[in-house]
Protein backbone atom coordinates (compact mmCIF):
# COMPACT_ATOMS: atom_id res chain seq x y z
CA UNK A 1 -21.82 -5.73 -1.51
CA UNK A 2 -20.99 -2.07 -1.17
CA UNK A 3 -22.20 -0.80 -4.54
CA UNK A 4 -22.59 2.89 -3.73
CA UNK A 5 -19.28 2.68 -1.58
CA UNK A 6 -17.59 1.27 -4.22
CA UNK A 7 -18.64 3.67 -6.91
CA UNK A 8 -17.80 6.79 -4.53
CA UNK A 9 -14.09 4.97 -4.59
CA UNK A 10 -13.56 5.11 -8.27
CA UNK A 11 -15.02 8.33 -8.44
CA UNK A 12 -12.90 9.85 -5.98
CA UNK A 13 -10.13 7.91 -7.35
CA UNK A 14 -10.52 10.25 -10.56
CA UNK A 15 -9.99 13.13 -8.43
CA UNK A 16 -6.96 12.36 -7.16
CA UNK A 17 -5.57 12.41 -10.28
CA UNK A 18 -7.28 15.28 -11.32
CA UNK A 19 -6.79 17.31 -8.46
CA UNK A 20 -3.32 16.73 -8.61
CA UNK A 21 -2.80 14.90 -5.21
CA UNK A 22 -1.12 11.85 -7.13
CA UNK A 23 0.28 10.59 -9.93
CA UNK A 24 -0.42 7.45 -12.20
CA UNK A 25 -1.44 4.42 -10.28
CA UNK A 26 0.03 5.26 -6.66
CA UNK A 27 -1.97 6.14 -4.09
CA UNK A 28 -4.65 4.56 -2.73
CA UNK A 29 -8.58 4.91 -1.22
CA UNK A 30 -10.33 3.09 1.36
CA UNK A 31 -13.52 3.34 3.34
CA UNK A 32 -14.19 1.34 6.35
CA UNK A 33 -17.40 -0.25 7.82
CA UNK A 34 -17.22 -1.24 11.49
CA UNK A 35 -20.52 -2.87 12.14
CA UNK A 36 -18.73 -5.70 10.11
CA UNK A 37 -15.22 -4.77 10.53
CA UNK A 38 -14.83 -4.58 6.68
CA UNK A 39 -12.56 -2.35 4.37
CA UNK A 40 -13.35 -1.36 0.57
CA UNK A 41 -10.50 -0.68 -1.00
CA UNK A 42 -8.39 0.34 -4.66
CA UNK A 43 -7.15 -2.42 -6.50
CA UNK A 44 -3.65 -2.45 -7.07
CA UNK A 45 -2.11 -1.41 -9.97
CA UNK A 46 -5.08 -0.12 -12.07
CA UNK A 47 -5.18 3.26 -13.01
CA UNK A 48 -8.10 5.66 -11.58
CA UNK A 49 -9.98 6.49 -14.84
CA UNK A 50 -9.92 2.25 -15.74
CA UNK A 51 -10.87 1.25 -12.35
CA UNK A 52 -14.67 0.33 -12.31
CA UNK A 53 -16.33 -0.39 -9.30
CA UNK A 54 -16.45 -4.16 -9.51
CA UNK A 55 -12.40 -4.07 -8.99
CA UNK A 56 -12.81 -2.41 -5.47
CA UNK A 57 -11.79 -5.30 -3.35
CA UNK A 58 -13.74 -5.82 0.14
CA UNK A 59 -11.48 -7.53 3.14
CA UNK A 60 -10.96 -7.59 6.81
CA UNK A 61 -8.31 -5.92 8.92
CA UNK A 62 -6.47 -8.97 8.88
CA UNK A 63 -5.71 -9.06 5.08
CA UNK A 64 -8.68 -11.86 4.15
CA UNK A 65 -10.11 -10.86 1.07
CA UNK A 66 -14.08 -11.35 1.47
CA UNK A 67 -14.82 -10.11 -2.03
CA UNK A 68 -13.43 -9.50 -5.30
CA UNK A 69 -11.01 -10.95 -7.73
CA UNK A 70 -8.47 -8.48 -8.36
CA UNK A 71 -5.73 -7.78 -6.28
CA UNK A 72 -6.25 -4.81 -3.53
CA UNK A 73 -3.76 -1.65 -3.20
CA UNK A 74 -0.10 -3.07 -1.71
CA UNK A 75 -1.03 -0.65 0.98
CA UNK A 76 -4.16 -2.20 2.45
CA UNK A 77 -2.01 -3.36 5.93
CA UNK A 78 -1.48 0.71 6.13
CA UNK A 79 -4.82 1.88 5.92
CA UNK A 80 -6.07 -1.02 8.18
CA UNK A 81 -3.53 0.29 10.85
CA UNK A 82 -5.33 3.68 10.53
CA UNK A 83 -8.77 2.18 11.53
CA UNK A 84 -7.20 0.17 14.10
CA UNK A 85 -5.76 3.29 15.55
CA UNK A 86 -8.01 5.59 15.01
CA UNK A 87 -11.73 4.33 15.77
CA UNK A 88 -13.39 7.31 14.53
CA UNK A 89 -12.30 7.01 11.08
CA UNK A 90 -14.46 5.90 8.54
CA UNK A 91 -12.27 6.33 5.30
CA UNK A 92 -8.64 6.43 4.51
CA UNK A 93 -7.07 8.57 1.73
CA UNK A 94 -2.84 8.16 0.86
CA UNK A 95 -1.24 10.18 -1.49
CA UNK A 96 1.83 10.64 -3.41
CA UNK A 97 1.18 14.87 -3.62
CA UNK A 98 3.67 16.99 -4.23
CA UNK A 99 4.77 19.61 -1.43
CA UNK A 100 3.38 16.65 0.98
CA UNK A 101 6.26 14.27 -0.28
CA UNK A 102 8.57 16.98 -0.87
CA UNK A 103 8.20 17.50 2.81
CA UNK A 104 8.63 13.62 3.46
CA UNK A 105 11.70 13.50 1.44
CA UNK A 106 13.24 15.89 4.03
CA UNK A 107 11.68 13.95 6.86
CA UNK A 108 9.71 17.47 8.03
CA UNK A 109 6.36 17.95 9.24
CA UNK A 110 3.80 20.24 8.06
CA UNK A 111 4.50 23.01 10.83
CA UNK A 112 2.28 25.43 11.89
CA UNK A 113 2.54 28.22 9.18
CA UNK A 114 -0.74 28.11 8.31
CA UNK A 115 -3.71 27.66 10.58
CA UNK A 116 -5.65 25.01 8.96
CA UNK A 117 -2.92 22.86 9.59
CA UNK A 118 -5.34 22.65 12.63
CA UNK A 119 -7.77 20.27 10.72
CA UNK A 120 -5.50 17.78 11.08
CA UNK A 121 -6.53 17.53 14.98
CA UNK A 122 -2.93 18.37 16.56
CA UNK A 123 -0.56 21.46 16.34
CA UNK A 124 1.48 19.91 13.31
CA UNK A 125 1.34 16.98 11.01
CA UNK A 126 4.11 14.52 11.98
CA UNK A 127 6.44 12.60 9.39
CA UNK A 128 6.47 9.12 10.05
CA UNK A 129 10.52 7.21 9.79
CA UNK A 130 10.60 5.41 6.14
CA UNK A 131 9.84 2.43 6.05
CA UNK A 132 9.66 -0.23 2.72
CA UNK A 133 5.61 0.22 1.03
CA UNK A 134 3.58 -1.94 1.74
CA UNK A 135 4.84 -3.21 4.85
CA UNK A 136 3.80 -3.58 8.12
CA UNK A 137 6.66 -1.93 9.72
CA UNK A 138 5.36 1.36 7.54
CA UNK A 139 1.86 0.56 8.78
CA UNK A 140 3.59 0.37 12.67
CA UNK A 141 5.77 3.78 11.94
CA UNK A 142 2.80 5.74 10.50
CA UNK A 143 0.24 4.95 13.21
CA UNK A 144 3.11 5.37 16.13
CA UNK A 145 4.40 8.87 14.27
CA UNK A 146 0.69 10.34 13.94
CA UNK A 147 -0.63 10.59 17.92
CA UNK A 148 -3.50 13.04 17.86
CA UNK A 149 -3.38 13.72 14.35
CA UNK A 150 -5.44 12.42 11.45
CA UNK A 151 -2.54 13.03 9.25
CA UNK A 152 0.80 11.72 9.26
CA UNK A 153 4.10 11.95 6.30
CA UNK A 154 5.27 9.05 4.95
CA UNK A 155 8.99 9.66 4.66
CA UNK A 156 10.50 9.55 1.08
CA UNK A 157 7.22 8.40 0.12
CA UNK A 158 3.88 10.25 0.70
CA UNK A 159 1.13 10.96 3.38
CA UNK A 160 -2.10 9.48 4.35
CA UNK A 161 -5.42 10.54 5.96
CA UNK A 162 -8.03 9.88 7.42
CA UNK A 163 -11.46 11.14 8.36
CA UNK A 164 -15.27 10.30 9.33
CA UNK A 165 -16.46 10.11 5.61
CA UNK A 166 -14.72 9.63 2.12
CA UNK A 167 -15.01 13.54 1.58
CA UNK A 168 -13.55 14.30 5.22
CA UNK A 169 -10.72 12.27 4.22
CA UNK A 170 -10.10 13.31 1.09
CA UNK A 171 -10.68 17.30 2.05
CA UNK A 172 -7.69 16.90 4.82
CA UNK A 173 -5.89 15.23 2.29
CA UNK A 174 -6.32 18.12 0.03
CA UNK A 175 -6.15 20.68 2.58
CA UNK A 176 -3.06 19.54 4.30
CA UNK A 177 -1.31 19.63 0.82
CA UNK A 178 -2.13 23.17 0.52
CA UNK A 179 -0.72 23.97 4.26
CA UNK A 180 2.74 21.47 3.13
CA UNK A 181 3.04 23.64 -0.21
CA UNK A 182 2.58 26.92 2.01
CA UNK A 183 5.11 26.00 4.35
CA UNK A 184 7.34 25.07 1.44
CA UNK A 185 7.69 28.36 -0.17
CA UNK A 186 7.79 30.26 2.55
CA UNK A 187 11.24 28.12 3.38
CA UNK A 188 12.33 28.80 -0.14
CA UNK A 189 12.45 32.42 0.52
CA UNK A 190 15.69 32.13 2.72
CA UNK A 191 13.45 33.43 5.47
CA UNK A 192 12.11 31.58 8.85
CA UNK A 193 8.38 30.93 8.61
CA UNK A 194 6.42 32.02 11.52
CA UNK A 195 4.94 29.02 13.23
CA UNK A 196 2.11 29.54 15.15
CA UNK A 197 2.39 28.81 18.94
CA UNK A 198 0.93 25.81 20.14
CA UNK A 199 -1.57 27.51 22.33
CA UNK A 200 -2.90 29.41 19.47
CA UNK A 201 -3.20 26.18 17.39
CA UNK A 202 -5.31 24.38 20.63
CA UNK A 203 -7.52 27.19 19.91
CA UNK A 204 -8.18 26.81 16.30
CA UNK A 205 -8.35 23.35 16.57
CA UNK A 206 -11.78 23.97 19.24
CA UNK A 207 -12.73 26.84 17.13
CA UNK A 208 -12.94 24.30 14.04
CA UNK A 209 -14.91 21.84 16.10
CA UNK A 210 -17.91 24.49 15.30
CA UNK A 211 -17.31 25.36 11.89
CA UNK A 212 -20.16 25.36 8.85
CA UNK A 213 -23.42 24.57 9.67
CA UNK A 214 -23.53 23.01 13.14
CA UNK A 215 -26.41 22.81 14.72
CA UNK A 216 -26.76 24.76 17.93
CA UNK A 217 -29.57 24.88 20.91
């Protein structure tokens, strides 16, 4: 089942670790098919550049494996929160990045320093209370934290996203690292970030609605 889905796992699996958004085997990578209400997901445990795609395990949102025979990530009760909570979403991307966690450790959103902090969908990324991984009271605290956002902090632990496609996903991921490493070092130069207004945020968040190649009538 799922061979192409399953391949574009691994492979983006590999860029985690290459794009520097995680670190050993932490982290994980799902994508989510809800004409059969059925999650691919990263095997726990197995490093990216080992994991073929035979490991990704298939389940439902209730924790049944339907196929495979390794284990799947400790975090699959997170990301199938995230599709329970957000209907739209389509994959599911959680990472251990840097400025992302170094945020979570201090239990502080990613604040409006930057403007693409818009692409998240809501005028800041929250940060979820810690919770143990792999639990289902982190699963509860991460979808109850995130409201309009398709981003949300872990605390002392990491962030997750989601988004209509693998690459959606993954690209907020990547992005919102960028806007949590911004936001970082302009605090580290004993200044006060500006934070854009919420207003102004409402607006890029419409303006992005049309960005790239959209078609138009």
């Amino acid at each position: 089942m799922y061979e192409n889905e399953k391949k574009e796992i691994v492979e983006y699996g590999k860029k985690l670790i290459t794009d520097r958004l995680t670190t050993g085997t932490s982290g994980n990578i799902s994508i989510y098919d809800p004409e059969k209400k059925l999650m691919l997901i990263s095997p726990s445990g197995i490093a990216y550049f080992d994991t073929k795609p035979e490991d990704i395990v298939v389940m439902d949102l209730d924790g049944n494996i339907v196929e495979g025979d390794k284990k799947p990530s400790s975090e699959h009760g997170l990301h199938a929160a995230m599709y329970k909570a957000k209907p739209n979403a389509r994959a599911a991307v959680h990472t251990h990045s840097m400025y992302c966690t170094v945020l979570a450790v201090l239990h502080e959103p990613i604040r409006a320093a930057h403007y693409v902090v818009a692409d998240a969908g809501d005028v800041l990324v929250p940060c979820a209370e810690y919770q143990t991984y792999g639990t289902m009271e982190l699963a509860k605290a991460a979808t109850d934290a995130m409201g309009a956002s398709d981003a949300v902090l872990l605390a002392n632990h990491g962030m997750i996203a989601v988004g209509k496609s693998l690459k959606s996903a993954y690209g907020l991921a990547a992005g919102m690292e960028y806007c949590a490493e911004v936001y970082y070092r302009a605090l580290c130069t004993n200044k006060t970030p500006h934070i854009l207004p919420d207003d102004e945020m409402r607006r890029v968040i419409e303006k992005f609605k049309g960005y790239g190649q959209t078609k138009t009538k």
